[in-house]
C-alpha atoms as a PDB file:
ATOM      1  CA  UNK A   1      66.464  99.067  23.055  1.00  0.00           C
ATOM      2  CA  UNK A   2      69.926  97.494  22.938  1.00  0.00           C
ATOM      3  CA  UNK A   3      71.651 100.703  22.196  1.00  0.00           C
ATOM      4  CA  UNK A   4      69.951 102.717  25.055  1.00  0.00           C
ATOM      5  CA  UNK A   5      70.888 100.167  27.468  1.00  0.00           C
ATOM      6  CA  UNK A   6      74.571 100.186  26.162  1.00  0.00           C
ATOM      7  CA  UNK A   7      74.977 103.870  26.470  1.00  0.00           C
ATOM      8  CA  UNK A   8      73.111 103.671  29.914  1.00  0.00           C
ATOM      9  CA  UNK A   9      75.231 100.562  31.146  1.00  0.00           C
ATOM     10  CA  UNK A  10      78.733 103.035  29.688  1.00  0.00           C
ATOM     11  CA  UNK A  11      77.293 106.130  31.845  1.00  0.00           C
ATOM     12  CA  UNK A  12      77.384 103.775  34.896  1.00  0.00           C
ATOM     13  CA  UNK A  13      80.881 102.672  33.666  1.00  0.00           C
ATOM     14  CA  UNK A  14      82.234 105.571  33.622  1.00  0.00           C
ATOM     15  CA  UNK A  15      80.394 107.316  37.314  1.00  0.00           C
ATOM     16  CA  UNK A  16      81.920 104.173  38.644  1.00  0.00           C
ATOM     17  CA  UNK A  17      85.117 104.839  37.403  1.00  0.00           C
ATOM     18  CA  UNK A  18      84.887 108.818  38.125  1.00  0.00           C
ATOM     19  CA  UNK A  19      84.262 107.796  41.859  1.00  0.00           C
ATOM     20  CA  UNK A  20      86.650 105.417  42.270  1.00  0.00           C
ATOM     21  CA  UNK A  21      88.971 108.280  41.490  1.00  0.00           C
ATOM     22  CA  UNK A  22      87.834 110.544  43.420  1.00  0.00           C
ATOM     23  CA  UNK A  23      90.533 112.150  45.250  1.00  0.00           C
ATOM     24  CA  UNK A  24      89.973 114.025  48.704  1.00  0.00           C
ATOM     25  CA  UNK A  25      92.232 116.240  50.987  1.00  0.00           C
ATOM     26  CA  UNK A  26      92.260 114.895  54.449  1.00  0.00           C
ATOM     27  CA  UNK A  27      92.458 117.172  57.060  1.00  0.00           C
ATOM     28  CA  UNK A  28      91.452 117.483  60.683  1.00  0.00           C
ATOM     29  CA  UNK A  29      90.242 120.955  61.639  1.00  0.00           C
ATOM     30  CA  UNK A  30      88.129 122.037  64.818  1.00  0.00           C
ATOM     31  CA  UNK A  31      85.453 124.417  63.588  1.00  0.00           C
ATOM     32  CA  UNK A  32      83.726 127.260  65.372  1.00  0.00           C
ATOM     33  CA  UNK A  33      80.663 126.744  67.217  1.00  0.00           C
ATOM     34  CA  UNK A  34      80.884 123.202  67.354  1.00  0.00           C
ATOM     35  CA  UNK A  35      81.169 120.658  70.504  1.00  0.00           C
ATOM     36  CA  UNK A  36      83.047 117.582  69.787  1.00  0.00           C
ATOM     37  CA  UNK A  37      82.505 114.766  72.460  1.00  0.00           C
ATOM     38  CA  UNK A  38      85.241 111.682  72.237  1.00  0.00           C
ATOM     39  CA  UNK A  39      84.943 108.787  73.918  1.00  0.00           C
ATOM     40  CA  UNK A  40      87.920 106.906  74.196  1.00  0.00           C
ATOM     41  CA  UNK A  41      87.942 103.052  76.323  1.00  0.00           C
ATOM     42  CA  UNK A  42      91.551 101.098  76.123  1.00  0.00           C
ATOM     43  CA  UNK A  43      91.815  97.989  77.405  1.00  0.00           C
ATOM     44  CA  UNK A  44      95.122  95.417  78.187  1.00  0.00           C
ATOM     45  CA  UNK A  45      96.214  92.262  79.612  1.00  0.00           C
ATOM     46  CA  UNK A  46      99.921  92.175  80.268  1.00  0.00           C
ATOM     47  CA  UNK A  47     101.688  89.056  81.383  1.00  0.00           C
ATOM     48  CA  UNK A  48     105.094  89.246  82.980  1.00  0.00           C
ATOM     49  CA  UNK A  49     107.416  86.200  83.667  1.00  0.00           C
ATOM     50  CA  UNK A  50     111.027  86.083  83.922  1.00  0.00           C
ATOM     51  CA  UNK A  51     113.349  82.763  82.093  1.00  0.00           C
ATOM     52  CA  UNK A  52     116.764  81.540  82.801  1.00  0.00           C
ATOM     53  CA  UNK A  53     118.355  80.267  85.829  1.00  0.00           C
ATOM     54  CA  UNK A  54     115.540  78.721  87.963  1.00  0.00           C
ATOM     55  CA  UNK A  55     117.258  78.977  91.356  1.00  0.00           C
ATOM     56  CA  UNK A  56     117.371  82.934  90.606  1.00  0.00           C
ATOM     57  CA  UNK A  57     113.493  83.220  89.871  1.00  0.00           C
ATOM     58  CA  UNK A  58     112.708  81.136  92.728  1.00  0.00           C
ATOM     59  CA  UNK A  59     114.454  83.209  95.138  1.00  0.00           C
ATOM     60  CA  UNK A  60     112.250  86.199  93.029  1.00  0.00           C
ATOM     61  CA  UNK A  61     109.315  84.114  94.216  1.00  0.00           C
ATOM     62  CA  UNK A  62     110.520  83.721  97.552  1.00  0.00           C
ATOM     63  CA  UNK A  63     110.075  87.499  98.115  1.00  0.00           C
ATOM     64  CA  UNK A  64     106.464  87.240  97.315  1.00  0.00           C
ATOM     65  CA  UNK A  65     106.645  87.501  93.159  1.00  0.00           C
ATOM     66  CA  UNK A  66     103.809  85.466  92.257  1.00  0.00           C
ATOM     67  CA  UNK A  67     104.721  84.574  88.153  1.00  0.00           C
ATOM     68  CA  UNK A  68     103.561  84.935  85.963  1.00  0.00           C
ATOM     69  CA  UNK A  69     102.617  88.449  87.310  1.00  0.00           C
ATOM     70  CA  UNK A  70      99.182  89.443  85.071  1.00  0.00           C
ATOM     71  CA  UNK A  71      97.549  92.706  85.102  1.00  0.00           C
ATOM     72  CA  UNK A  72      94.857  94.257  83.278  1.00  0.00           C
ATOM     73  CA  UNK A  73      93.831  97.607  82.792  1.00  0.00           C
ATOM     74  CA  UNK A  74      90.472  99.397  81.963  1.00  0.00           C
ATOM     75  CA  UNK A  75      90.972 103.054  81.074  1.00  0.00           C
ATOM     76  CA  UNK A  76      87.537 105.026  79.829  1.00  0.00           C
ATOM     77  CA  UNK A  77      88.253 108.848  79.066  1.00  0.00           C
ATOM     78  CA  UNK A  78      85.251 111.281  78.354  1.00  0.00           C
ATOM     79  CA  UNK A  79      86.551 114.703  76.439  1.00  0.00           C
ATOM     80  CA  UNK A  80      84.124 117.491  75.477  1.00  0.00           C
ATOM     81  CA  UNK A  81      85.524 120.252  73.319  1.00  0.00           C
ATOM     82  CA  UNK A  82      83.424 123.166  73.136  1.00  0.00           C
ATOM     83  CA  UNK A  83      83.755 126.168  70.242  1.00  0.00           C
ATOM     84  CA  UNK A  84      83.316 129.613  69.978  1.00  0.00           C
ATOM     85  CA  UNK A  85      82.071 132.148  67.408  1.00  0.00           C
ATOM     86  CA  UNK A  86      85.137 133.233  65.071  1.00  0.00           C
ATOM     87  CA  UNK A  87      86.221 136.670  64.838  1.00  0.00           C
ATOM     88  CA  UNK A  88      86.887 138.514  61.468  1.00  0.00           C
ATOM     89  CA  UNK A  89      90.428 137.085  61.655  1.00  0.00           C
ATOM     90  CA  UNK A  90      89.102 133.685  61.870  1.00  0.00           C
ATOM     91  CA  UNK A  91      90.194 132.719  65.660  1.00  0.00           C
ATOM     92  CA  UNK A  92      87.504 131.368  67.920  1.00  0.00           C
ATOM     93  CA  UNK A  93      88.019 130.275  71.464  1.00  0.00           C
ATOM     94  CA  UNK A  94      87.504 126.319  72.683  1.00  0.00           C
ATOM     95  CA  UNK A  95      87.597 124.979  76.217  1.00  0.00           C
ATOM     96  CA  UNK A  96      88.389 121.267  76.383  1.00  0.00           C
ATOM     97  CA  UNK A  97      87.073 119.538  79.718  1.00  0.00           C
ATOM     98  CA  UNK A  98      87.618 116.379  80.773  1.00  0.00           C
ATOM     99  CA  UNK A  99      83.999 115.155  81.558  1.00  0.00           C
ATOM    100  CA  UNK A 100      85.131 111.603  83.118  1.00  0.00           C
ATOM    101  CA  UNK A 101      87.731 109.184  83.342  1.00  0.00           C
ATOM    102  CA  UNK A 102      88.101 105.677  85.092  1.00  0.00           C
ATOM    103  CA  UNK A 103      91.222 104.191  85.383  1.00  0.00           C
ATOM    104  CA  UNK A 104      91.372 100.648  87.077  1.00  0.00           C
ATOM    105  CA  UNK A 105      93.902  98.362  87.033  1.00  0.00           C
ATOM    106  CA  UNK A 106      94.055  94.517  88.175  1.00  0.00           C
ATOM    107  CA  UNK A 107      97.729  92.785  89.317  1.00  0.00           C
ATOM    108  CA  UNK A 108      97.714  89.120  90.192  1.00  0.00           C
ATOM    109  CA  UNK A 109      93.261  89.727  91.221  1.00  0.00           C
ATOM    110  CA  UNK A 110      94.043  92.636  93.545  1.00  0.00           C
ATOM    111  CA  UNK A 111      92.400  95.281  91.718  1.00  0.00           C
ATOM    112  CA  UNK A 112      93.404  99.390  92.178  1.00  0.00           C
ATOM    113  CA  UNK A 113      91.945 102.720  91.314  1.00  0.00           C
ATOM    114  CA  UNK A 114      94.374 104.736  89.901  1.00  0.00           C
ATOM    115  CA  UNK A 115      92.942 107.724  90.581  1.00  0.00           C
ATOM    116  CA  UNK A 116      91.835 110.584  88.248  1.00  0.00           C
ATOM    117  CA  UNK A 117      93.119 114.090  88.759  1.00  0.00           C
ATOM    118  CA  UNK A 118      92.327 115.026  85.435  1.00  0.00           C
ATOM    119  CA  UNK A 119      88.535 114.827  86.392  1.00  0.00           C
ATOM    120  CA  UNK A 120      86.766 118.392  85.708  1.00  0.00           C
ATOM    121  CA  UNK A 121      89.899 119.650  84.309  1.00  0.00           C
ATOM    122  CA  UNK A 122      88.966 122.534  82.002  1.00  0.00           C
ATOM    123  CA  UNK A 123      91.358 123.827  79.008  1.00  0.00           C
ATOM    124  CA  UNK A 124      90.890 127.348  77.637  1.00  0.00           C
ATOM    125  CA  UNK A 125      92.785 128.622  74.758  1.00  0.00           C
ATOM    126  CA  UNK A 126      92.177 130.143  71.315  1.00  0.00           C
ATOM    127  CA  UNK A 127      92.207 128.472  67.637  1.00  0.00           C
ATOM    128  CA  UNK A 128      93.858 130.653  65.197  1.00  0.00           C
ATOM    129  CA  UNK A 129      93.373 131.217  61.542  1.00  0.00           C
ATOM    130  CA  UNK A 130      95.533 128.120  60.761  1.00  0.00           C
ATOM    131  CA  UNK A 131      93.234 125.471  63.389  1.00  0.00           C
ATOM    132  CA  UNK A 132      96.629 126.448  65.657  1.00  0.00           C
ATOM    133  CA  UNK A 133      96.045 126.160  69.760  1.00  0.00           C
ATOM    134  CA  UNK A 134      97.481 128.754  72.039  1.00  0.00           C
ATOM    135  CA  UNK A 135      96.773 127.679  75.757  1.00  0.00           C
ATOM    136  CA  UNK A 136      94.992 131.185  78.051  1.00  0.00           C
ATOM    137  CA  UNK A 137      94.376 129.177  80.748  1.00  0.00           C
ATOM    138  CA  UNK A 138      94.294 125.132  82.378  1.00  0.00           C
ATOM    139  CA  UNK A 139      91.648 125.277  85.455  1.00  0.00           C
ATOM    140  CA  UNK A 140      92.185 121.976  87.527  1.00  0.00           C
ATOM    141  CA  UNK A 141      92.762 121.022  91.598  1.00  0.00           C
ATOM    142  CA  UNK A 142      94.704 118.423  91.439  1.00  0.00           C
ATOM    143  CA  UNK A 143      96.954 119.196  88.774  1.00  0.00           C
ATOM    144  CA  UNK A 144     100.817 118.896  89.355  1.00  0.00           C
ATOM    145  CA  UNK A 145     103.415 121.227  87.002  1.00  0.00           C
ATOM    146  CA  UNK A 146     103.738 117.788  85.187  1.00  0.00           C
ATOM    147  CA  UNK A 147     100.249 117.075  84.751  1.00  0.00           C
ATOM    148  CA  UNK A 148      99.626 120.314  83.340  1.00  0.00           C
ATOM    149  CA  UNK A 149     101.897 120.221  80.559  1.00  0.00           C
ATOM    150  CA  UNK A 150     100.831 116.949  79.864  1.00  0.00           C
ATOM    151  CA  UNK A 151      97.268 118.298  79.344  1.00  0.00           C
ATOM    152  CA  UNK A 152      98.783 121.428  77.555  1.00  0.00           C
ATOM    153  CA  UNK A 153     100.461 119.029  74.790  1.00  0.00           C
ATOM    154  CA  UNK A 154      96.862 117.256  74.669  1.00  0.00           C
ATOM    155  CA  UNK A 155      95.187 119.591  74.066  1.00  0.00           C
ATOM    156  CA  UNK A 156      97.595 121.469  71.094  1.00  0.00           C
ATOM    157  CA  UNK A 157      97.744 117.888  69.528  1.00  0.00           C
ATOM    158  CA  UNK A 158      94.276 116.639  69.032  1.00  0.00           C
ATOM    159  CA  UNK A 159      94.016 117.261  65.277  1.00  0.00           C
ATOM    160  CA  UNK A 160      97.606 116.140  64.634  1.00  0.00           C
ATOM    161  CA  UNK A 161      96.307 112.414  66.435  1.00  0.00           C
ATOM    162  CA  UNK A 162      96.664 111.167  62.668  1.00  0.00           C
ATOM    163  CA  UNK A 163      98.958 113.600  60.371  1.00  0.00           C
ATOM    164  CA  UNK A 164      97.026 113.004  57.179  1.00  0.00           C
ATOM    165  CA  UNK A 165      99.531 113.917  53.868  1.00  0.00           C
ATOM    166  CA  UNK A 166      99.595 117.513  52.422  1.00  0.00           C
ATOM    167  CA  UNK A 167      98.250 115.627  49.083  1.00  0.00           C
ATOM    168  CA  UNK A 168      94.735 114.412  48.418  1.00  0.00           C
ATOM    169  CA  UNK A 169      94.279 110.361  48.241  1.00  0.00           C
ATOM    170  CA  UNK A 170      92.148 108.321  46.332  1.00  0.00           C
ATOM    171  CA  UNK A 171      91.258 104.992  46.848  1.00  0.00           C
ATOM    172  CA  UNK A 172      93.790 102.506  47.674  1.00  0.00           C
ATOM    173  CA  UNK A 173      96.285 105.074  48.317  1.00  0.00           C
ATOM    174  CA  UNK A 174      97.675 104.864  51.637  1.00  0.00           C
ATOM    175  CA  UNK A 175     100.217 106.681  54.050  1.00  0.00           C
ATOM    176  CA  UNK A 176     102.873 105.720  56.905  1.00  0.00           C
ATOM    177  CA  UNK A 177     103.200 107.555  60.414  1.00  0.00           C
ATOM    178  CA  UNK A 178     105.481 107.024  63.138  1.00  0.00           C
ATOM    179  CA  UNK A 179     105.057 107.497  66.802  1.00  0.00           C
ATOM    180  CA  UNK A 180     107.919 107.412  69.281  1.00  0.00           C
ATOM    181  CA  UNK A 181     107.286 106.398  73.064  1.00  0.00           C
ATOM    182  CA  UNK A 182     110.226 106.207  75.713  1.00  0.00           C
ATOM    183  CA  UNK A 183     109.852 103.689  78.962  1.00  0.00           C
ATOM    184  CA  UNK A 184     112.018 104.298  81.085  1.00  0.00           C
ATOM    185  CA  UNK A 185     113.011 101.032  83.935  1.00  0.00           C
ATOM    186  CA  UNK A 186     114.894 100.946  86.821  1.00  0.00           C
ATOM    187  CA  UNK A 187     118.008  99.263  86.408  1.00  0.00           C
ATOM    188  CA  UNK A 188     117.807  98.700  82.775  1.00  0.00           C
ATOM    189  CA  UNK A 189     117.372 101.658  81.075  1.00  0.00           C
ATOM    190  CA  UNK A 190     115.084 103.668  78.438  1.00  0.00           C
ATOM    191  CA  UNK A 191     113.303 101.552  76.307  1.00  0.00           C
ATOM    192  CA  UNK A 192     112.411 103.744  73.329  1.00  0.00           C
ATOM    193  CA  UNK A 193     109.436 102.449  70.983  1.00  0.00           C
ATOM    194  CA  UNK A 194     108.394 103.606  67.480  1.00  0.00           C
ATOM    195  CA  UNK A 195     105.051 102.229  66.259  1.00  0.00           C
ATOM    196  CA  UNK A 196     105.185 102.196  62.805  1.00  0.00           C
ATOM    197  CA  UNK A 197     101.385 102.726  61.237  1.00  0.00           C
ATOM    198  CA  UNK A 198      99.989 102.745  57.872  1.00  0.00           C
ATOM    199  CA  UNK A 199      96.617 103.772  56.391  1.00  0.00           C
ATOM    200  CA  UNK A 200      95.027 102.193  54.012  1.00  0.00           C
ATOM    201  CA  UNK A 201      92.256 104.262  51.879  1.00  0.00           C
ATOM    202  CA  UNK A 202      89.631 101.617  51.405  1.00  0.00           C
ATOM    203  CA  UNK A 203      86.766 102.820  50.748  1.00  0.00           C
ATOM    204  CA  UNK A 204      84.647 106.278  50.605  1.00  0.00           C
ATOM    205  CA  UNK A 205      80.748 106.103  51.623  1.00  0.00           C
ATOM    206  CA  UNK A 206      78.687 108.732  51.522  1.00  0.00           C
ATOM    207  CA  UNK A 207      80.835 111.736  53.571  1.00  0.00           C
ATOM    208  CA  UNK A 208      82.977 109.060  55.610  1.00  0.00           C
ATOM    209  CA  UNK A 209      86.322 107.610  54.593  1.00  0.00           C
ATOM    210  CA  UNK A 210      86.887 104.129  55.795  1.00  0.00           C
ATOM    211  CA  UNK A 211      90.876 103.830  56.126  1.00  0.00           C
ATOM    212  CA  UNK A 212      92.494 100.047  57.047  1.00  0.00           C
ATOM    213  CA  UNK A 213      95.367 100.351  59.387  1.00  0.00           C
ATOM    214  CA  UNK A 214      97.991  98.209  60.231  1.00  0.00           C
ATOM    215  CA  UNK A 215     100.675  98.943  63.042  1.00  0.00           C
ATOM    216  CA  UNK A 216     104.244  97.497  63.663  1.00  0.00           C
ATOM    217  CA  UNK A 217     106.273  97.834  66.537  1.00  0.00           C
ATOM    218  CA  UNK A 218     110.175  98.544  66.361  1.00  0.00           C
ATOM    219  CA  UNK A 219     111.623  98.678  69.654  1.00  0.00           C
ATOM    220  CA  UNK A 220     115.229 101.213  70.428  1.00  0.00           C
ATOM    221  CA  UNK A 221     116.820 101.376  73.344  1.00  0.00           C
ATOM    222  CA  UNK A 222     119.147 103.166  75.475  1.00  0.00           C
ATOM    223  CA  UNK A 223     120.818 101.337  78.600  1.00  0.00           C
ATOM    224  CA  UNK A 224     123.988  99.951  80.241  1.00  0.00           C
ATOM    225  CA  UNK A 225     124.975  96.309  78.517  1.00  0.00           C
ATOM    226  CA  UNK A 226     121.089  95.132  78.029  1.00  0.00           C
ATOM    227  CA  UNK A 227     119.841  93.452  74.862  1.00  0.00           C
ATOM    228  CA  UNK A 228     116.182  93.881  74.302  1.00  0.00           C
ATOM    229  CA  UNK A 229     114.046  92.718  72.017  1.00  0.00           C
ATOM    230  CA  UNK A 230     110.492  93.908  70.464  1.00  0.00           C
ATOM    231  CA  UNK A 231     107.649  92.316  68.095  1.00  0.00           C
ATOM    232  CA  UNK A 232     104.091  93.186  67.268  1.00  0.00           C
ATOM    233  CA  UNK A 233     101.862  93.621  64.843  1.00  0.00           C
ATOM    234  CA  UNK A 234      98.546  95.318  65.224  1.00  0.00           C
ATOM    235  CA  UNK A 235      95.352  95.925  62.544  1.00  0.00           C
ATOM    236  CA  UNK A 236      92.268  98.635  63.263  1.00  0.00           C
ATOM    237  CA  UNK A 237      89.883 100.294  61.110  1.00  0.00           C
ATOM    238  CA  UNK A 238      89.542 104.730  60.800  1.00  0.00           C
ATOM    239  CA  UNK A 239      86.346 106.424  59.800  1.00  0.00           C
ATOM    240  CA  UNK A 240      86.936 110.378  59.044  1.00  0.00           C
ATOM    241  CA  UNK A 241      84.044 112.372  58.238  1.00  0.00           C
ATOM    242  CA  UNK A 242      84.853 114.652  54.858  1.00  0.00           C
ATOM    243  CA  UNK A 243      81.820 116.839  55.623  1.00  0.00           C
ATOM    244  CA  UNK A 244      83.159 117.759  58.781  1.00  0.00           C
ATOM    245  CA  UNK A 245      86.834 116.955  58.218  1.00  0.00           C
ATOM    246  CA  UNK A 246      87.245 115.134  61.725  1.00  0.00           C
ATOM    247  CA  UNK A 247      88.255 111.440  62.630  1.00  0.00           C
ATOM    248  CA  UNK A 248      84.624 110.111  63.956  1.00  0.00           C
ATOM    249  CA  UNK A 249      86.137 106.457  64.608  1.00  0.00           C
ATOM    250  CA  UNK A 250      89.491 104.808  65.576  1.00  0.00           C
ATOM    251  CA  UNK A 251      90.297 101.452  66.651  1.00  0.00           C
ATOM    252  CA  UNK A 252      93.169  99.086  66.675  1.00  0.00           C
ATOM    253  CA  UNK A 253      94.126  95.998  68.025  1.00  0.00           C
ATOM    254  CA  UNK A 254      97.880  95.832  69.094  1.00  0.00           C
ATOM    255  CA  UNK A 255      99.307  92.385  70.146  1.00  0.00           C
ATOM    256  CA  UNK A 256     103.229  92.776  71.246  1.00  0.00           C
ATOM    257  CA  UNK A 257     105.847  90.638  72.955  1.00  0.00           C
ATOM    258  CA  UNK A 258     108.832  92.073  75.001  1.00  0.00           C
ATOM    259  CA  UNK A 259     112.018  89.988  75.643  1.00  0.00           C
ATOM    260  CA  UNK A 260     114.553  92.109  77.736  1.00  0.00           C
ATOM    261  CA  UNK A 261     117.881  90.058  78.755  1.00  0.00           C
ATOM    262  CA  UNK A 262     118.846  91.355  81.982  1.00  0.00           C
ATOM    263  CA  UNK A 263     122.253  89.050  82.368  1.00  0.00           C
ATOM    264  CA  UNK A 264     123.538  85.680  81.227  1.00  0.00           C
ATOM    265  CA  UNK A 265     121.279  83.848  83.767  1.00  0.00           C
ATOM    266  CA  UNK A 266     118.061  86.105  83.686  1.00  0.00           C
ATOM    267  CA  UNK A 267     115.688  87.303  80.676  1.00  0.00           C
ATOM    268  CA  UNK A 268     112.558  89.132  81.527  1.00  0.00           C
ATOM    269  CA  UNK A 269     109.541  88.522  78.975  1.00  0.00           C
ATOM    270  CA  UNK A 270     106.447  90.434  78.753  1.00  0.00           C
ATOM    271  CA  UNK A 271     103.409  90.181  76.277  1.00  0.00           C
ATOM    272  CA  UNK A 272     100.869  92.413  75.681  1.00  0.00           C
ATOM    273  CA  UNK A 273      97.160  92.773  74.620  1.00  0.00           C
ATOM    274  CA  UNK A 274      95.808  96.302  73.871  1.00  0.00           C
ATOM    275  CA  UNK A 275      92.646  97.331  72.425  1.00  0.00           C
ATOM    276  CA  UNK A 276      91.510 101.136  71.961  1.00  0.00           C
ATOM    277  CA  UNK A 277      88.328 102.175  70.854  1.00  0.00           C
ATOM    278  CA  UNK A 278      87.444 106.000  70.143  1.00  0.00           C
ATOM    279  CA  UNK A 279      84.400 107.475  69.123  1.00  0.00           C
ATOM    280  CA  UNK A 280      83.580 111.499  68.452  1.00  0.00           C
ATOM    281  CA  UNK A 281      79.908 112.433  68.190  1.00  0.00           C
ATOM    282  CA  UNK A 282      79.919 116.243  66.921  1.00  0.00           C
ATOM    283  CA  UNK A 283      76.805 119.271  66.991  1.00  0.00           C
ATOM    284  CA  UNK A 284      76.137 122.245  66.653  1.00  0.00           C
ATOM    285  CA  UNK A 285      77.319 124.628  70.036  1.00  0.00           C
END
């Protein structure tokens, strides 16, 4: 009895150990005849106050500043991707479509629409043998030169949202990824962030691939005689499904602080709270 509960107790060793090291090749591919519907809802509270001389940032008051000034802003984007039958090159068409998008923003309680000229936007292009997009056509009303290569460089970067490594991982392997942004302010110049990420391979369930992230914010800049200054460091979670080989979940949590010194009697300090959720539910087209 002993003995066949030894060698059953080593065969559960050793699946245990076999799965732990179970190495997988992350990749995010669009497949053919598929519709992938993301849902994407950011949220942030920014608060903007100025420090230094006070008889300066009362006369900014004066002019009807109201400080600290404090906005939030509610952004909720619906996508829908839509694929085609391949061909015997393996190509297959996809039209992307923005399905809806609400963008509101509140300053000091007044509260805006910021429009949405992306609504019913549809993008048509072709996916070649490599998952590559190649725009045919952008259908849209509202859509300025710039808005349209905005939604041409969406819509070629979608998979490449996280670039997973050209090796497999295993868990507790993890991965860094950079992401420059540029800012550019009147009077003070380009400010030029990187947000540094990593991904953390925690855990693998069933198809899905639970990665830990944590995000770091190093700030550059490029400006006439200003010193600014950047912190923040963010955490979030990242499902990808391995069956399907797409990124079902992604959220993070990105606290940062700005402190830009405009002269030797004025510094302007801003903080920031962002959260972004995304979800993708996939079928069959």
């Amino acid at each position: 009895m002993i003995k066949k509960l030894s060698v059953v107790v080593l065969l559960l060793l050793n699946t245990v150990a076999v799965f732990a090291q179970e190495e997988v090749l992350f990749k995010a591919v669009f497949k053919p005849n598929k519709v992938y519907k993301t849902y994407m809802k950011t949220t942030s509270y920014t608060e903007t106050d100025f420090t230094g001389n006070a008889a300066i940032i009362e006369e900014i008051t004066k002019n009807g500043v109201s400080l600290p000034m404090i906005s939030d802003n509610e952004m909720f984007i619906n996508l829908e991707l839509k694929t085609y039958s391949s061909n015997d090159l393996g190509e297959f068409k996809g039209v992307l479509e923005y399905k809806n998008m609400v963008n509101n923003m509140t300053v000091n309680g007044q509260t805006t629409d910021q429009g949405n000229p992306f609504l019913g936007v549809k993008i048509m292009g072709t996916y070649d043998s490599n998952n590559r997009f190649s725009l045919d056509t952008i259908v849209g009303n509202q859509l300025t030169d710039q808005l349209r290569d905005i939604m041409k460089t969406t819509a070629e970067n979608m998979q490449e949202a996280v670039k997973f490594p050209a090796n497999p991982l295993k868990i507790g392997d993890s991965f860094d990824m950079d992401i420059p942004m540029s800012i550019p302010i009147d009077g003070i110049g380009t400010i030029s962030f990187i947000i540094r990420t990593n991904y953390l391979l925690k855990e693998i369930k069933g198809s899905l691939a639970h990665f830990d992230i944590v995000q770091s914010i190093e700030l550059e800049t490029t400006g006439s005689k200003t010193n600014m200054s950047a912190s923040g460091e963010g955490v979030g979670t990242l499902d990808y499904d391995i069956k399907e080989n797409y990124i079902v979940r992604n959220d993070v949590n990105l606290p940062m602080e700005m402190s830009i010194i405009i002269n030797e009697d004025l510094s302007l300090v801003v903080k920031v709270k962002s959260i972004t959720e995304q979800r993708v539910v996939m079928s069959k087209g």
